[in-house]
C-alpha atoms as a PDB file:
ATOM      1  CA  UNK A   1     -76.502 -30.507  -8.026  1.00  0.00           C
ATOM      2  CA  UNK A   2     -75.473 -30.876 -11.630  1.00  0.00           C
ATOM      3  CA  UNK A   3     -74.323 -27.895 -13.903  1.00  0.00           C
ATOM      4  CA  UNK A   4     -75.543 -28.346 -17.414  1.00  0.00           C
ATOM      5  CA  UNK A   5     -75.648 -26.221 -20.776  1.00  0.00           C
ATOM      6  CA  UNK A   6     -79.512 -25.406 -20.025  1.00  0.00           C
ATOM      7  CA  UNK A   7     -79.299 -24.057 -16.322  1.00  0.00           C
ATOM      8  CA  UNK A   8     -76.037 -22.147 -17.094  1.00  0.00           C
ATOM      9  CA  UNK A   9     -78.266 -20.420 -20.195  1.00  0.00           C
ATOM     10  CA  UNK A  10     -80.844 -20.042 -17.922  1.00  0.00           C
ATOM     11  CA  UNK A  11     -78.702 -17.765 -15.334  1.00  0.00           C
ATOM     12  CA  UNK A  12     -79.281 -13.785 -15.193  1.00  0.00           C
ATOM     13  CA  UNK A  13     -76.659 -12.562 -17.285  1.00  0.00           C
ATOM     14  CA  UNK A  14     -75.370 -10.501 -13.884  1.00  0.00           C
ATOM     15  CA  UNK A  15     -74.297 -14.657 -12.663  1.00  0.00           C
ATOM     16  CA  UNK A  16     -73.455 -15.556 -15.973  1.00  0.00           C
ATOM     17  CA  UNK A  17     -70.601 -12.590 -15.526  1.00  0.00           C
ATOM     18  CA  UNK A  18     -69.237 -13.699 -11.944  1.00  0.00           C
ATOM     19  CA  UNK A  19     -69.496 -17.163 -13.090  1.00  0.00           C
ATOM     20  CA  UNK A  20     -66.943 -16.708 -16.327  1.00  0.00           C
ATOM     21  CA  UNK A  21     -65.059 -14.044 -13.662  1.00  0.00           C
ATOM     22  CA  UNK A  22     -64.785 -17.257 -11.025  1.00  0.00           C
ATOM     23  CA  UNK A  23     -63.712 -19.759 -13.743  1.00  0.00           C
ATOM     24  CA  UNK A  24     -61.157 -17.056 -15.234  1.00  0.00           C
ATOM     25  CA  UNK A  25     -59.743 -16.793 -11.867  1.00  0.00           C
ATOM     26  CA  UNK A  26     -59.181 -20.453 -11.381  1.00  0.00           C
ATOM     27  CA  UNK A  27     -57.619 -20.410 -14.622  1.00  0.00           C
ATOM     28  CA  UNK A  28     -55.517 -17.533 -13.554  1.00  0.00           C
ATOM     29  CA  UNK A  29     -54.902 -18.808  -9.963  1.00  0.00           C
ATOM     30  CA  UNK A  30     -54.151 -22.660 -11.569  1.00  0.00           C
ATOM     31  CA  UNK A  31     -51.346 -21.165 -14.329  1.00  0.00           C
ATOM     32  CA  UNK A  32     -49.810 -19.155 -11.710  1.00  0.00           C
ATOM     33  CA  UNK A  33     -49.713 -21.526  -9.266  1.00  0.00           C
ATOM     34  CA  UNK A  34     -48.423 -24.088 -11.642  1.00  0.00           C
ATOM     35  CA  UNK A  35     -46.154 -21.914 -14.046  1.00  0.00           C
ATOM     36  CA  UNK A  36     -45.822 -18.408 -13.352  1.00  0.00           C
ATOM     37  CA  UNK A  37     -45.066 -18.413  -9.873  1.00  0.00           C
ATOM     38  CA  UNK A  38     -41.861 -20.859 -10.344  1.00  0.00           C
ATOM     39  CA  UNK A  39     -40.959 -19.052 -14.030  1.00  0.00           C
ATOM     40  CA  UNK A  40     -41.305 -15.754 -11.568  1.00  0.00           C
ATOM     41  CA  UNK A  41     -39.075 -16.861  -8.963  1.00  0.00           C
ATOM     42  CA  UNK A  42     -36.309 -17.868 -11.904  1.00  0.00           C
ATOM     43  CA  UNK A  43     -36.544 -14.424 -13.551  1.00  0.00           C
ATOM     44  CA  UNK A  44     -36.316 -12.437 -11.248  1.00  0.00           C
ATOM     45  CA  UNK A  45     -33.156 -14.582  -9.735  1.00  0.00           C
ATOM     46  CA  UNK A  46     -31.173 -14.300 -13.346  1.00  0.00           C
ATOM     47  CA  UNK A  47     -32.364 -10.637 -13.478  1.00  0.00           C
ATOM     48  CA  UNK A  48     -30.252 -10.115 -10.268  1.00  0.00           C
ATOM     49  CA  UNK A  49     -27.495 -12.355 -11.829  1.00  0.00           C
ATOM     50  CA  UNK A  50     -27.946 -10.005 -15.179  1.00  0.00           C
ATOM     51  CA  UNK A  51     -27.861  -6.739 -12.564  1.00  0.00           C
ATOM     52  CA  UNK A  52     -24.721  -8.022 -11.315  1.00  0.00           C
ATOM     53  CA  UNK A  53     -23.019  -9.312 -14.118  1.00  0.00           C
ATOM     54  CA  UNK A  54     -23.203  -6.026 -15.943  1.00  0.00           C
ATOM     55  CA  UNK A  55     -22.453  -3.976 -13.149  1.00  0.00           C
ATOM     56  CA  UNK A  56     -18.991  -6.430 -12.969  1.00  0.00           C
ATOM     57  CA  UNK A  57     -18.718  -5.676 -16.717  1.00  0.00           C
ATOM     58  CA  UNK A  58     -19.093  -2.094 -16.221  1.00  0.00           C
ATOM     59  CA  UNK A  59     -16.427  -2.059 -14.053  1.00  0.00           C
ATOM     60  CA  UNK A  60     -13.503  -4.148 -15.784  1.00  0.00           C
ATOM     61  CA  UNK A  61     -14.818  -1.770 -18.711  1.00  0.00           C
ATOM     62  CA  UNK A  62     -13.787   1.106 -16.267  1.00  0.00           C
ATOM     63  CA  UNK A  63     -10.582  -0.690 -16.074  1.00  0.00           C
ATOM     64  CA  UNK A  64      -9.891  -1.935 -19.309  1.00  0.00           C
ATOM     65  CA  UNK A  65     -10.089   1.922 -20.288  1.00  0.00           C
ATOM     66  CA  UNK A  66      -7.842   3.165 -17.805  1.00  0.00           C
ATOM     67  CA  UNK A  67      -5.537  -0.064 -18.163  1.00  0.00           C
ATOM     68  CA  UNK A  68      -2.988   2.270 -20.103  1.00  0.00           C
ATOM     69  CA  UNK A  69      -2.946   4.989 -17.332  1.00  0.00           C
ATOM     70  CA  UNK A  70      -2.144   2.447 -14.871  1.00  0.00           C
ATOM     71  CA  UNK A  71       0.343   0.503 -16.991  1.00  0.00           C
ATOM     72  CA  UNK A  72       2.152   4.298 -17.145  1.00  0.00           C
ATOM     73  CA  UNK A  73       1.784   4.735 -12.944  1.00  0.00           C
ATOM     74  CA  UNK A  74       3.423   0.686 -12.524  1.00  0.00           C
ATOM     75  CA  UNK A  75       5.848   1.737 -14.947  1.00  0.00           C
ATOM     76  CA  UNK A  76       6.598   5.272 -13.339  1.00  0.00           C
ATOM     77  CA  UNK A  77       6.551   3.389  -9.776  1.00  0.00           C
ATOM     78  CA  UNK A  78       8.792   0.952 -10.710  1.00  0.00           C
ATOM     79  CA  UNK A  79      11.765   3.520 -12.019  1.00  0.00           C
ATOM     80  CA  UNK A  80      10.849   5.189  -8.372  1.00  0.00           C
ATOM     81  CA  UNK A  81      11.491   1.720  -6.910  1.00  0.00           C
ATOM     82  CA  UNK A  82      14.891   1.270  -9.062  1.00  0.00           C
ATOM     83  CA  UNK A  83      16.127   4.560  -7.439  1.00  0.00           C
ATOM     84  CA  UNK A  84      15.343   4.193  -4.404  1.00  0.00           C
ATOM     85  CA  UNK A  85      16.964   0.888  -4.485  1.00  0.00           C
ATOM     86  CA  UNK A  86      20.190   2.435  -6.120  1.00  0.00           C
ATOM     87  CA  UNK A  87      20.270   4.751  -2.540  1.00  0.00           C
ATOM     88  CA  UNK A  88      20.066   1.813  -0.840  1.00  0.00           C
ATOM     89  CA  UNK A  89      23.506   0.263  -0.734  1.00  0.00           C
ATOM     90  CA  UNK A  90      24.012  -3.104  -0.630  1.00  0.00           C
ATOM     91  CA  UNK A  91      25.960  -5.748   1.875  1.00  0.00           C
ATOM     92  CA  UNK A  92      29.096  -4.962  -0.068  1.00  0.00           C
ATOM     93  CA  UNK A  93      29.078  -1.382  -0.517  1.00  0.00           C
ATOM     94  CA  UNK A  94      28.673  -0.917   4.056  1.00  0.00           C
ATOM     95  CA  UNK A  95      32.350  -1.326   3.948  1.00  0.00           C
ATOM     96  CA  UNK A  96      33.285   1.396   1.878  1.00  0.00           C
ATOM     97  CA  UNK A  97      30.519   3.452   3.196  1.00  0.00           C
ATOM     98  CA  UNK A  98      31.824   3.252   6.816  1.00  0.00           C
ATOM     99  CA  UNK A  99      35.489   4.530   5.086  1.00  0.00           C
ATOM    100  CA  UNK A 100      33.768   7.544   3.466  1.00  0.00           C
ATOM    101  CA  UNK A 101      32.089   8.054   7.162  1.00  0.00           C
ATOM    102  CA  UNK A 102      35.512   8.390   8.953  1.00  0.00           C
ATOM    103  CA  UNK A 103      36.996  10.707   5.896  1.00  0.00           C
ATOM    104  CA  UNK A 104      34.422  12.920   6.327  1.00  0.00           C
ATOM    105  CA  UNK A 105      34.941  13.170  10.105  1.00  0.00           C
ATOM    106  CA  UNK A 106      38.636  13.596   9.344  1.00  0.00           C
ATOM    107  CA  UNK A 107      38.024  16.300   6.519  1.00  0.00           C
ATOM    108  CA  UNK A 108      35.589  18.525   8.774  1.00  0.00           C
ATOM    109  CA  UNK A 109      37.792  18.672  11.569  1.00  0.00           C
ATOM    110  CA  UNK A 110      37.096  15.954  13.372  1.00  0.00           C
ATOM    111  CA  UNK A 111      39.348  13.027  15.335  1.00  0.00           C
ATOM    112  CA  UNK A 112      37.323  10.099  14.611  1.00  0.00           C
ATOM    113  CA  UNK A 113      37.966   7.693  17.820  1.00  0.00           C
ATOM    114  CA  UNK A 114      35.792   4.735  15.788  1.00  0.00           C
ATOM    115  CA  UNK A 115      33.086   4.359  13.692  1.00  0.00           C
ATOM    116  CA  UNK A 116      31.627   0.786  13.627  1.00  0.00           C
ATOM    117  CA  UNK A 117      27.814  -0.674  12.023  1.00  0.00           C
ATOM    118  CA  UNK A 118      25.686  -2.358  14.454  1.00  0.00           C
ATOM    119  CA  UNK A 119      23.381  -5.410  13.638  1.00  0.00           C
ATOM    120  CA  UNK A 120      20.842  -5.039  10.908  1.00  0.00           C
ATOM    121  CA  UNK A 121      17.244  -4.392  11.720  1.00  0.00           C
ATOM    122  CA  UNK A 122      15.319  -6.627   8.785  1.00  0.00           C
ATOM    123  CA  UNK A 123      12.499  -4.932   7.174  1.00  0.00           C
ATOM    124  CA  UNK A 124      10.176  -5.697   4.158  1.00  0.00           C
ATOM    125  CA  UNK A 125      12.532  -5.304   1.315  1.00  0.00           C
ATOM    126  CA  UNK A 126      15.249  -3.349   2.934  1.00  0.00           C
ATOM    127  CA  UNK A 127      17.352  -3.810   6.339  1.00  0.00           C
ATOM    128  CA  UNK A 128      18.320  -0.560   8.626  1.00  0.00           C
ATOM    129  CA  UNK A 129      22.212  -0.205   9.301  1.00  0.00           C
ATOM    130  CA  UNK A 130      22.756   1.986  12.620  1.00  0.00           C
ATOM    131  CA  UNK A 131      26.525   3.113  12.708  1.00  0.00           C
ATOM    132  CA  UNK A 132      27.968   4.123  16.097  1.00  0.00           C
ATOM    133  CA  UNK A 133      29.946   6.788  15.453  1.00  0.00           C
ATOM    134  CA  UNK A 134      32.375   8.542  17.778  1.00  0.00           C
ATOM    135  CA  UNK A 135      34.396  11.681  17.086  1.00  0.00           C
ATOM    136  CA  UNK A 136      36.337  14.433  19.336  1.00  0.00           C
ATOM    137  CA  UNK A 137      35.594  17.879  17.460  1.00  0.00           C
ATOM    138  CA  UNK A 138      33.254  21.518  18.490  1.00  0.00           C
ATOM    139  CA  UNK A 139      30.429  22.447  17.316  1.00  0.00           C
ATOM    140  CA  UNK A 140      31.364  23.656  13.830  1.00  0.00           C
ATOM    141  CA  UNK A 141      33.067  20.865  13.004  1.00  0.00           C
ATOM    142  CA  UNK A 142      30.088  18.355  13.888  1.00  0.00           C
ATOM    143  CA  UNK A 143      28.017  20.955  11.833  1.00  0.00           C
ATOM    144  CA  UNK A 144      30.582  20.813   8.780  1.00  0.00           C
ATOM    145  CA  UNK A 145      30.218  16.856   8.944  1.00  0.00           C
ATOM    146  CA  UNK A 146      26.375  16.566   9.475  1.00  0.00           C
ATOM    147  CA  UNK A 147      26.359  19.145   6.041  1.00  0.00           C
ATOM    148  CA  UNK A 148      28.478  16.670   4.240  1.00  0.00           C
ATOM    149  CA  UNK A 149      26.533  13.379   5.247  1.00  0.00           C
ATOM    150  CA  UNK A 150      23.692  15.112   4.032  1.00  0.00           C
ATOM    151  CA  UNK A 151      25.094  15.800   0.610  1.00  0.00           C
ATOM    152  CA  UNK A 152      26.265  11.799   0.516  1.00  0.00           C
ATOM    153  CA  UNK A 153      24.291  10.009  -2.584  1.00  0.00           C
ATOM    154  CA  UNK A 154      22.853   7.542   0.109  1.00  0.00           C
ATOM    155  CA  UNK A 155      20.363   7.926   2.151  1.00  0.00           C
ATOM    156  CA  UNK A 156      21.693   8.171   5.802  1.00  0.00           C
ATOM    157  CA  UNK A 157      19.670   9.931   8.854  1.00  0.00           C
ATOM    158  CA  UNK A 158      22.299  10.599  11.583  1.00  0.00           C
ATOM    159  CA  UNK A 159      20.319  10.596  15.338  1.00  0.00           C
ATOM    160  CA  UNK A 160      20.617  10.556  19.340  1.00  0.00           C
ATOM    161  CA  UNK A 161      23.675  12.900  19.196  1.00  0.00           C
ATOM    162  CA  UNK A 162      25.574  13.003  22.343  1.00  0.00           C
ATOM    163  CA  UNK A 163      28.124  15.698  22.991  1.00  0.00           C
ATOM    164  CA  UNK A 164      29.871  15.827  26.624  1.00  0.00           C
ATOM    165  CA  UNK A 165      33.074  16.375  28.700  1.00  0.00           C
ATOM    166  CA  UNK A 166      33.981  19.445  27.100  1.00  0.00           C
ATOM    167  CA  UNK A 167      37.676  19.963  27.343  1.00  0.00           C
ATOM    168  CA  UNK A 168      39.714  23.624  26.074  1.00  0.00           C
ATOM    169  CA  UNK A 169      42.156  22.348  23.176  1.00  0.00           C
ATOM    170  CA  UNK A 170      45.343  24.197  24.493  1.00  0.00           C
ATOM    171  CA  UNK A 171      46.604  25.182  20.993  1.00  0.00           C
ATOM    172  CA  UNK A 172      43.701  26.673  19.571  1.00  0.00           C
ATOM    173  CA  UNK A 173      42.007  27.427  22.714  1.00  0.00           C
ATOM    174  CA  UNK A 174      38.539  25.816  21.266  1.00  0.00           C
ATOM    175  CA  UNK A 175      36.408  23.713  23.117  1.00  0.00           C
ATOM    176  CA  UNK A 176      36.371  19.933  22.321  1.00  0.00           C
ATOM    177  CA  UNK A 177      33.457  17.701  23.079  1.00  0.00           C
ATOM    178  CA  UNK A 178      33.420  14.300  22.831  1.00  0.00           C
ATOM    179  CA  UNK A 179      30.138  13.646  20.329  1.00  0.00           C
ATOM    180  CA  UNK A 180      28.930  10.303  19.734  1.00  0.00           C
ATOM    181  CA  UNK A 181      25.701   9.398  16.961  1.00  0.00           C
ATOM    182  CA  UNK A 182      23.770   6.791  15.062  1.00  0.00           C
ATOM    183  CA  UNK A 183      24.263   7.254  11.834  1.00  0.00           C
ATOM    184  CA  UNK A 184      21.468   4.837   9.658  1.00  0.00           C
ATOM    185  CA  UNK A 185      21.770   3.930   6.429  1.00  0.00           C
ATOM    186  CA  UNK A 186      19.806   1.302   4.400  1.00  0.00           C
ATOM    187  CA  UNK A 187      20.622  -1.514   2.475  1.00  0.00           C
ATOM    188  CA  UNK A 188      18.418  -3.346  -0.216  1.00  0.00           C
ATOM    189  CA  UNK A 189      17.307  -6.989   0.701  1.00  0.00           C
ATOM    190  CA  UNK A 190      17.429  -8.969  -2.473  1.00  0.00           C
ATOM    191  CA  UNK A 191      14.465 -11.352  -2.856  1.00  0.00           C
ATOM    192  CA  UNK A 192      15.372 -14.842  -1.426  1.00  0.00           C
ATOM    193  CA  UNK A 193      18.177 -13.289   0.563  1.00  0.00           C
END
């Protein structure tokens, strides 16, 4: 069955309708099959890309505007770092920390029997540095000393106190204990040492 110009004039115009609606729809159905579709596909993959592109720019925006508030709280946790690190003695300074120890056992009150560091326990940037100490005193005098390591620039927690064998001191008629502690202190680890 051929189509020609006469039977398609010929055709109620209710067919001559649903015929141009069935050849638009090919049309349609061909370009989107062909073009749109594919085009479709690509837009709405770089509209995705666009979504989260600008939502990455929106946020180093964020962060480029606050750059100067953070470039303060570095700064300000930095000078927090430098003092910290300037109550953390270092390897040369244990020495003369381990003197002012046994002065300030002597100056409370106390007889210092010895006061020697232990072996460093390594930690990120810093290494702990127990103490043994051992002293013969009461309990004001421990309390006097404990007061005066406290007040010490450096940062030193004194722990697992001991006190025992009480004995009367026949001149003053006080009791003596003998008190042993860990004193800890910290010392800076310098990068690449």
């Amino acid at each position: 069955m051929a189509v020609d110009a006469e039977t398609v004039a010929n055709l109620s115009p209710a067919k001559k309708a649903l015929l141009i609606l069935v050849i638009a729809g090919v049309i349609v159905g061909l370009y989107w099959y062909s073009f749109y579709r594919g085009k479709a596909e690509i837009y709405n993959r770089l509209k995705t890309e666009y979504s989260n592109k600008q939502a990455k720019l929106n946020e180093n925006q964020a962060i480029a505007r606050n750059l100067p508030r953070f470039k303060e709280e570095v700064e300000k946790l930095n000078l927090q770092l430098t003092r910290v690190v300037q109550e953390l003695p270092n390897k040369r300074e244990i020495p003369n920390l381990l003197e002012t120890l046994s002065n300030l056992g002597s100056i409370n009150g106390l007889q210092v029997v010895y006061v020697r560091p232990m072996s460093d326990v390594n930690r990120d940037f810093f290494a702990e540095v127990p103490i043994q100490i051992k002293v013969k005193g009461g309990y004001h005098e421990l309390g006097m000393f404990l007061d005066a390591v406290s007040k010490l620039p450096r940062i030193i927690n004194v722990g697992n106190i001991t006190m025992g064998h009480p004995v009367e001191d026949e001149e003053t008629g006080s009791m003596v204990l003998d008190i042993s502690a860990i004193a800890t202190t910290y010392r800076y680890i310098e990068k690449g040492g």
